[in-house]
C-alpha atoms as a PDB file:
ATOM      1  CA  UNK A   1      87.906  81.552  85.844  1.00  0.00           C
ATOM      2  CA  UNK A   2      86.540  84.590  84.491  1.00  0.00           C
ATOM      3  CA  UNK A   3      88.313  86.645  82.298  1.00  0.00           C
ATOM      4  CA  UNK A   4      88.534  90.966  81.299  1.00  0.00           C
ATOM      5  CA  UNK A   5      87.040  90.124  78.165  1.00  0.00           C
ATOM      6  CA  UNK A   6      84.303  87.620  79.530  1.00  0.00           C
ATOM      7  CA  UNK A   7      83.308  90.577  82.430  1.00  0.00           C
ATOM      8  CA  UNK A   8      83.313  93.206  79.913  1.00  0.00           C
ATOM      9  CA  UNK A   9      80.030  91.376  77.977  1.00  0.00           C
ATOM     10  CA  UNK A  10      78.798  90.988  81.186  1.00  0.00           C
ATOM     11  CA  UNK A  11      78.865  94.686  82.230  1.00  0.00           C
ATOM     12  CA  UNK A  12      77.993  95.870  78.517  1.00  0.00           C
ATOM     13  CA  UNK A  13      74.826  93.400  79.387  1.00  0.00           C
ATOM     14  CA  UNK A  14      73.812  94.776  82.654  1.00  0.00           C
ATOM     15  CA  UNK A  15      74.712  98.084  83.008  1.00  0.00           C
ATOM     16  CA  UNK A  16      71.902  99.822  81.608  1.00  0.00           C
ATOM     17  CA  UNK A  17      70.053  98.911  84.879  1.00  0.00           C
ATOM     18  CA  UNK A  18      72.868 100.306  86.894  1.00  0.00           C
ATOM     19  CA  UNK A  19      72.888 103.307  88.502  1.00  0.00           C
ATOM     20  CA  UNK A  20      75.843 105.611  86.945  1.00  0.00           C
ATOM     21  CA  UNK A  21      78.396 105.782  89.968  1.00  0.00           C
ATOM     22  CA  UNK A  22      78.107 102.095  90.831  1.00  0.00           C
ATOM     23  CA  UNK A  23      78.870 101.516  86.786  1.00  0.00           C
ATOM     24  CA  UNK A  24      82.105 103.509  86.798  1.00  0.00           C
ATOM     25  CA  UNK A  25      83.278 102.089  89.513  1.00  0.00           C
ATOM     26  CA  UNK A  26      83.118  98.856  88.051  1.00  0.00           C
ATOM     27  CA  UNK A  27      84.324 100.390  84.768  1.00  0.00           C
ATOM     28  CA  UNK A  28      87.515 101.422  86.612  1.00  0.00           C
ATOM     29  CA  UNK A  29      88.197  98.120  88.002  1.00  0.00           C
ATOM     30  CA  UNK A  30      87.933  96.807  84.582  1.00  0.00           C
ATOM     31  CA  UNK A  31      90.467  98.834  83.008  1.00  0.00           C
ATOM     32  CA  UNK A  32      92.977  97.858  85.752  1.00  0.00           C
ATOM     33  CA  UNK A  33      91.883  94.364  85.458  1.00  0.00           C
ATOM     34  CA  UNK A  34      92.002  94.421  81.652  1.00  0.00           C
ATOM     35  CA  UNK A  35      96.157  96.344  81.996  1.00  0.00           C
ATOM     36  CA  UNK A  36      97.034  93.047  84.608  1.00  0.00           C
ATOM     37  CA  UNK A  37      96.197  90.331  82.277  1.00  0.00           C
ATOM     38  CA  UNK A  38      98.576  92.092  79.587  1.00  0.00           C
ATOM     39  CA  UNK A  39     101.347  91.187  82.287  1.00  0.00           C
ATOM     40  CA  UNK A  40     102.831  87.564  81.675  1.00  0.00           C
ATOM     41  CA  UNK A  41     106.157  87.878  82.830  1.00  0.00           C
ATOM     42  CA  UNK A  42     106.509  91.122  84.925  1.00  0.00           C
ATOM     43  CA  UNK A  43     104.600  89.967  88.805  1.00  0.00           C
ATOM     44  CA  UNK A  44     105.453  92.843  90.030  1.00  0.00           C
ATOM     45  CA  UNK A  45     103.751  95.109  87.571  1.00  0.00           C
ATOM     46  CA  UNK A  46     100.928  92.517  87.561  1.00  0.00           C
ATOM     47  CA  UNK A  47     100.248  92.375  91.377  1.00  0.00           C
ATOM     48  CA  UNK A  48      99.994  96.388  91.025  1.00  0.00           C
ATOM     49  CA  UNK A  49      97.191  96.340  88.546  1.00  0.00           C
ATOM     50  CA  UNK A  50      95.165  94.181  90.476  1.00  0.00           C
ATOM     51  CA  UNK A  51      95.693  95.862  93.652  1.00  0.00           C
ATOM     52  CA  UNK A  52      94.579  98.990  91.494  1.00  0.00           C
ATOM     53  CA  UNK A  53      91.676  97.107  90.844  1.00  0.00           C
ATOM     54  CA  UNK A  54      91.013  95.807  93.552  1.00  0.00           C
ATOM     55  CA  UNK A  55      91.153  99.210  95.290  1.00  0.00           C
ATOM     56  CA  UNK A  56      88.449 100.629  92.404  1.00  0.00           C
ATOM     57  CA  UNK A  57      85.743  97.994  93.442  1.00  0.00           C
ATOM     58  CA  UNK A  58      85.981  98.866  97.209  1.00  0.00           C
ATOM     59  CA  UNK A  59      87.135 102.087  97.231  1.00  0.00           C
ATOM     60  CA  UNK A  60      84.413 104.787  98.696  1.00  0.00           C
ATOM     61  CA  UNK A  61      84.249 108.026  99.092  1.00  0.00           C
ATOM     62  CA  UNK A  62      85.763 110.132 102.214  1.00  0.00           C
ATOM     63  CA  UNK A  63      82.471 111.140 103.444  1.00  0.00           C
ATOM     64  CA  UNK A  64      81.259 107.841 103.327  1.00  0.00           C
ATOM     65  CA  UNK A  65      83.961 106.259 105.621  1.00  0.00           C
ATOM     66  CA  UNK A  66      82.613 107.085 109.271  1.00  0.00           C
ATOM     67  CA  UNK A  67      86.305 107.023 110.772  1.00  0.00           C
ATOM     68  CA  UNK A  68      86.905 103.696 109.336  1.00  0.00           C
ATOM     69  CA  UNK A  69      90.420 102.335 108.350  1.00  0.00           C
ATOM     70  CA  UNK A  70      91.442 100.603 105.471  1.00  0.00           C
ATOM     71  CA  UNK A  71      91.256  96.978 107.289  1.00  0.00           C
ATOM     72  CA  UNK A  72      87.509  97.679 108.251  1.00  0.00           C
ATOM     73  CA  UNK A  73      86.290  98.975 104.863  1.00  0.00           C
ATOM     74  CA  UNK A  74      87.905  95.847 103.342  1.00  0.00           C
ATOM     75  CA  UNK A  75      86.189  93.765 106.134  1.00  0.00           C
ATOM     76  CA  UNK A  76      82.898  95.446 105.263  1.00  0.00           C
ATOM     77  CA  UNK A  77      83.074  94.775 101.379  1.00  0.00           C
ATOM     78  CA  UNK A  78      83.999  90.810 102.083  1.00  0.00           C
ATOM     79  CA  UNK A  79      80.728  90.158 104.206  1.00  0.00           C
ATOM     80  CA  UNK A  80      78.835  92.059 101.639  1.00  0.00           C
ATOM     81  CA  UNK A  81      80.574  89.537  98.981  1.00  0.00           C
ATOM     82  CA  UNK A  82      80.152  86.711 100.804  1.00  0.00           C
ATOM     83  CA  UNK A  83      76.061  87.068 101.660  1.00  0.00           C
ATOM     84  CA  UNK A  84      76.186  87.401  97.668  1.00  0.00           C
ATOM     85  CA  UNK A  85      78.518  84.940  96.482  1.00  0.00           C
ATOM     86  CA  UNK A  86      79.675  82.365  99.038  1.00  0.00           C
ATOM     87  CA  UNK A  87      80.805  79.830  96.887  1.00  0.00           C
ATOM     88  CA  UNK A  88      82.660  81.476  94.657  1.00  0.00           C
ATOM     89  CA  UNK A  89      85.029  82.655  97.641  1.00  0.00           C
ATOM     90  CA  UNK A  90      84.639  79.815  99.487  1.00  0.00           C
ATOM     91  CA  UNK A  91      85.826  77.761  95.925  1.00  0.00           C
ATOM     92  CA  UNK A  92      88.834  80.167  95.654  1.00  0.00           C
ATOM     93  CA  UNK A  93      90.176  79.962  99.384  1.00  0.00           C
ATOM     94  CA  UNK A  94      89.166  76.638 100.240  1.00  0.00           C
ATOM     95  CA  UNK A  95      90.070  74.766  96.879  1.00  0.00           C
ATOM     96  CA  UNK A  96      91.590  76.667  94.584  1.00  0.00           C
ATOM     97  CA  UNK A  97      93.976  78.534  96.591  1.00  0.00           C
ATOM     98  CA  UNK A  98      94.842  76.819  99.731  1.00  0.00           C
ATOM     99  CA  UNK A  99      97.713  75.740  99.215  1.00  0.00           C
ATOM    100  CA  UNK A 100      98.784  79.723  98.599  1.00  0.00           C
ATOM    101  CA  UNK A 101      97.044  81.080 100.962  1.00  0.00           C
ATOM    102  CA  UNK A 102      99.055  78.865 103.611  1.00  0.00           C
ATOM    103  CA  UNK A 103     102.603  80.242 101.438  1.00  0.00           C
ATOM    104  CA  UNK A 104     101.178  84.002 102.120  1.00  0.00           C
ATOM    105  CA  UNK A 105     100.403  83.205 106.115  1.00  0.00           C
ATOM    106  CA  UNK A 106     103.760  81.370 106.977  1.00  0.00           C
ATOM    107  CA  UNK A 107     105.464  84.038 105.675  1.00  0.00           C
ATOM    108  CA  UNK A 108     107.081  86.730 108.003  1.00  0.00           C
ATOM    109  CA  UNK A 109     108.519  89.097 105.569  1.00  0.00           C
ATOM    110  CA  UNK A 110     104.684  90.363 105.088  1.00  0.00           C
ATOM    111  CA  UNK A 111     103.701  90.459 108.906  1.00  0.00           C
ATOM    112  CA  UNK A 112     103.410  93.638 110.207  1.00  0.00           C
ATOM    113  CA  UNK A 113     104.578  92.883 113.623  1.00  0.00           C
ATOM    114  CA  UNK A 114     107.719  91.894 111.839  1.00  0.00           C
ATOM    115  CA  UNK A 115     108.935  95.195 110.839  1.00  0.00           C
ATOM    116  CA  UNK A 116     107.707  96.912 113.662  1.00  0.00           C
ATOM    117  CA  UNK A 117     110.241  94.535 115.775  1.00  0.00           C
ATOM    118  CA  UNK A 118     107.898  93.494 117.992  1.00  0.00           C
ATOM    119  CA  UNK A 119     109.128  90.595 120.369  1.00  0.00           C
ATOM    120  CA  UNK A 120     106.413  88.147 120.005  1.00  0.00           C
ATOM    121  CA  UNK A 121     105.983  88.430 116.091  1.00  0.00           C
ATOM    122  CA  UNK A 122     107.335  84.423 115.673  1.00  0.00           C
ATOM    123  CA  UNK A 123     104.066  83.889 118.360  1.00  0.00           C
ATOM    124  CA  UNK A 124     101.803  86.022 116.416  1.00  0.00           C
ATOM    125  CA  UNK A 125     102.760  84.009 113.067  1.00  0.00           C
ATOM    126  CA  UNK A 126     102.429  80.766 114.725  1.00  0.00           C
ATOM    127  CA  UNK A 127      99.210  81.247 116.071  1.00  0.00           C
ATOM    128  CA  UNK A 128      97.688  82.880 112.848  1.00  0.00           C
ATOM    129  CA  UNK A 129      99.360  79.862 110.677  1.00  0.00           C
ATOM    130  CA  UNK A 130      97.487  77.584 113.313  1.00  0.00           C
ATOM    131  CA  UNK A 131      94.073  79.994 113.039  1.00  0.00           C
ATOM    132  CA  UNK A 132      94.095  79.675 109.595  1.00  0.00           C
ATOM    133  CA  UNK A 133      95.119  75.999 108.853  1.00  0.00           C
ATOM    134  CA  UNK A 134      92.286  74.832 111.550  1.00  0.00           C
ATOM    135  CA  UNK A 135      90.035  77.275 109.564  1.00  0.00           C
ATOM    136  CA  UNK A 136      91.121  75.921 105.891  1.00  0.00           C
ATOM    137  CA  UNK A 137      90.348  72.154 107.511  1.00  0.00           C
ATOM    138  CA  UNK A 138      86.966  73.173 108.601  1.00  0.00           C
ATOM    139  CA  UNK A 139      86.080  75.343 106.356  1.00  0.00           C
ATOM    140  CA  UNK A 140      84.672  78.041 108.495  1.00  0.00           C
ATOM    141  CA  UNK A 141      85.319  81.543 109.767  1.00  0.00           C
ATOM    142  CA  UNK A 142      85.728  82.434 106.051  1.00  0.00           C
ATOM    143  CA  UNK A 143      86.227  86.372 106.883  1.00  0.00           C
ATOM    144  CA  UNK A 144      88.978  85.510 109.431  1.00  0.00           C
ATOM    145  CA  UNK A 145      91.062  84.160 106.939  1.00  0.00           C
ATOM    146  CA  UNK A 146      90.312  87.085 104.324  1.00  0.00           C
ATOM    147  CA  UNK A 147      91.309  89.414 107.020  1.00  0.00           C
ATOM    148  CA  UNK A 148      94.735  87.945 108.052  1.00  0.00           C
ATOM    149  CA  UNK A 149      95.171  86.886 104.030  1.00  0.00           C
ATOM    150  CA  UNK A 150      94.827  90.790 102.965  1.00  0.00           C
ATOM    151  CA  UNK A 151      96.408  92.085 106.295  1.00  0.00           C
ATOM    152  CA  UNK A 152      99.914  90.084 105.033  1.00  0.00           C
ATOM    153  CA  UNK A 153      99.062  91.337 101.351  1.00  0.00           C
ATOM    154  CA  UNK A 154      98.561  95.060 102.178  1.00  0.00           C
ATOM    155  CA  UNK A 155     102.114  94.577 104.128  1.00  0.00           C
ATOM    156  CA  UNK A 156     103.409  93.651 100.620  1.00  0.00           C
ATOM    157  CA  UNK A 157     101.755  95.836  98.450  1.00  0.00           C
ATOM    158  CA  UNK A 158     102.945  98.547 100.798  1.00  0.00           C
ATOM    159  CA  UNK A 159     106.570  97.096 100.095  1.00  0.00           C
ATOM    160  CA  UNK A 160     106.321  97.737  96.727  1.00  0.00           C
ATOM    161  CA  UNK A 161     104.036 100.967  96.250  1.00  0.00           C
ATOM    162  CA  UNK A 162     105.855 102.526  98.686  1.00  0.00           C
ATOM    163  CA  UNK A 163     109.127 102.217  97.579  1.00  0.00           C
ATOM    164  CA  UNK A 164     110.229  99.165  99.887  1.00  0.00           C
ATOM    165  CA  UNK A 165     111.220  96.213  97.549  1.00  0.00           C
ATOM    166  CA  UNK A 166     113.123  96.454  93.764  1.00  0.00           C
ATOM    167  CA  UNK A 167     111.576  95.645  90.653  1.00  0.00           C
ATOM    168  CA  UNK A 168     112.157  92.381  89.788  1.00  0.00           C
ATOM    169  CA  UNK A 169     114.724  91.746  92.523  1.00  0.00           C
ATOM    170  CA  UNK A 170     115.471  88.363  94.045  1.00  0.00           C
ATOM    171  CA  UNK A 171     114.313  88.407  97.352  1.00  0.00           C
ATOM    172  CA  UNK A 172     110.439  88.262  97.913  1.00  0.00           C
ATOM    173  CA  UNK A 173     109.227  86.883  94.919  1.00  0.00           C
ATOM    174  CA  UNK A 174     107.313  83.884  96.274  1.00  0.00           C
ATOM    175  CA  UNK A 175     104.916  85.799  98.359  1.00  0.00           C
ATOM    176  CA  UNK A 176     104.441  88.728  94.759  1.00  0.00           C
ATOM    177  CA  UNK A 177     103.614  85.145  92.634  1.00  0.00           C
ATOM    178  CA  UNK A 178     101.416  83.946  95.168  1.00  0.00           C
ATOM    179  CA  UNK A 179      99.749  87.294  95.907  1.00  0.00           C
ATOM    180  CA  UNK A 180      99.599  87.772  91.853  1.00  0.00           C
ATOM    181  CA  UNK A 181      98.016  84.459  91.556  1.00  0.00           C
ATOM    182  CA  UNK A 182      95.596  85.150  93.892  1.00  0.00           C
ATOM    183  CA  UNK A 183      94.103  88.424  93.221  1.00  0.00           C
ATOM    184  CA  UNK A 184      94.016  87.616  89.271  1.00  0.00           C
ATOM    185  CA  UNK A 185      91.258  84.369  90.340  1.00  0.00           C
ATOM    186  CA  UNK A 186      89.835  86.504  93.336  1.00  0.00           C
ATOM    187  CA  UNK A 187      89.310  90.094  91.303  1.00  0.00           C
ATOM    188  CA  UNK A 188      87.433  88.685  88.548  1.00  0.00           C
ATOM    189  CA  UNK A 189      84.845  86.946  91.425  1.00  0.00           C
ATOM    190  CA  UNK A 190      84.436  89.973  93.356  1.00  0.00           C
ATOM    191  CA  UNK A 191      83.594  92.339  89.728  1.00  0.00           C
ATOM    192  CA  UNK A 192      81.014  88.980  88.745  1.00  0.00           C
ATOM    193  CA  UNK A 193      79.307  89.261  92.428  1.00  0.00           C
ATOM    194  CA  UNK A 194      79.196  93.050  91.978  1.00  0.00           C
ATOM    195  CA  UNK A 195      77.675  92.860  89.154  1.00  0.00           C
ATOM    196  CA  UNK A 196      75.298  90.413  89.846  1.00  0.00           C
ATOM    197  CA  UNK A 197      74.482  92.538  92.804  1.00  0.00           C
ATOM    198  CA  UNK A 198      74.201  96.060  91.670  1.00  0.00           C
ATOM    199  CA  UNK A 199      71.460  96.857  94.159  1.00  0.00           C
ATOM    200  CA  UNK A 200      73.431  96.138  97.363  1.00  0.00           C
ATOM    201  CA  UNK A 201      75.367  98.970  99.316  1.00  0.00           C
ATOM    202  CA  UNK A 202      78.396  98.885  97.295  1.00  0.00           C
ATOM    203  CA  UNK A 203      79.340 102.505  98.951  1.00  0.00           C
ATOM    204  CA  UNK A 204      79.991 106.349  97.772  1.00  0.00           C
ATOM    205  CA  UNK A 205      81.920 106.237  94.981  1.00  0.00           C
ATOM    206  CA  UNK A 206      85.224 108.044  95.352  1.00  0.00           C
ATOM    207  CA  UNK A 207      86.673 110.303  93.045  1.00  0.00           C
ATOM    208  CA  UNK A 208      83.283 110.686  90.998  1.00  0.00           C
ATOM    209  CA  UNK A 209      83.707 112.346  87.417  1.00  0.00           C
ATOM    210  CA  UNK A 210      83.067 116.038  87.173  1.00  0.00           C
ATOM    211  CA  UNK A 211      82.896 118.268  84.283  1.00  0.00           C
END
């Protein structure tokens, strides 16, 4: 598992053949990266830092977002890390992970559907869990299971950005550990593919500096 400090070297040793925006916007997700692994105790304050980060690697520009949603620009930026690094990914969901990646699918509290008090959300969860599990046996349809992973995790990291869950409170801390746990293995991956792949369309950077 790579590490802030072990990434840093890395981009210190590469970036003079970046171009500048693509740098800073792995310099960003550094910083964010670097502020999570200070967190040891505190998951909450953790799993926001590497959502942070994780939304400074994939993040674009407005003009660069042809009417796309948040789902689709995340689906974008997982084929484009998956043509680059497929076994990382596949290492992290199929081995290292599994097991948490099941805990984040069976549960409801972070399916959309649920909230919106939709009849057939206990259908919608079954069949997922089943998508998924058939998936994680065969090891195939690797974006699927990103998808539905990072749909249930966006639920919960709207819970807490947005004002729906208390710090530290009792309820919902299994799916914050396991979404913690996670993103600190599957961040570092993504900023080593980037990195390694500079050249690819990573996007328009958003929020470019300006003097």
């Amino acid at each position: 598992m790579y590490k802030f400090k072990d990434l840093k070297q890395k981009h210190r040793a590469l970036r003079d053949g970046y171009e500048d925006n693509f740098s800073i916007r792995i310099h960003r997700s550094l910083s964010w990266l670097n502020r999570s692994e200070k967190e040891t105790k505190d998951i909450d304050a953790k799993f926001i830092f590497l959502w942070i980060s994780l939304n400074s690697a994939y993040s674009i520009h407005m003009d660069g977002l042809k009417n796309q949603g948040d789902e689709e620009l995340r689906s974008d930026f997982f084929k484009a890390l998956l043509k680059n690094g497929q076994n990382e990914i596949h290492n992290i969901i199929y081995e290292r992970f599994s097991h948490e990646v099941r805990s984040i699918l069976s549960n409801e509290f972070i399916l959309t559907s649920f909230w919106e008090g939709k009849d057939d959300w206990e259908t919608k969860l079954k069949n997922e869990k089943r998508e998924v599990q058939d998936a994680l046996r065969d090891r195939n349809e690797t974006i699927y299971i990103l998808t539905i992973l990072f749909k249930r995790l966006y639920v919960l990291r709207n819970q807490i950005f947005h004002g729906g869950s208390t710090w530290q409170g009792k309820l919902n801390r299994q799916q914050v550990k396991d979404g913690a746990n996670l993103l600190s293995y599957f961040l570092p991956a993504i900023l080593s593919i980037m990195m390694e792949n500079s050249n690819d369309n990573w996007g328009i950077l958003a929020y470019p500096p300006t003097n």
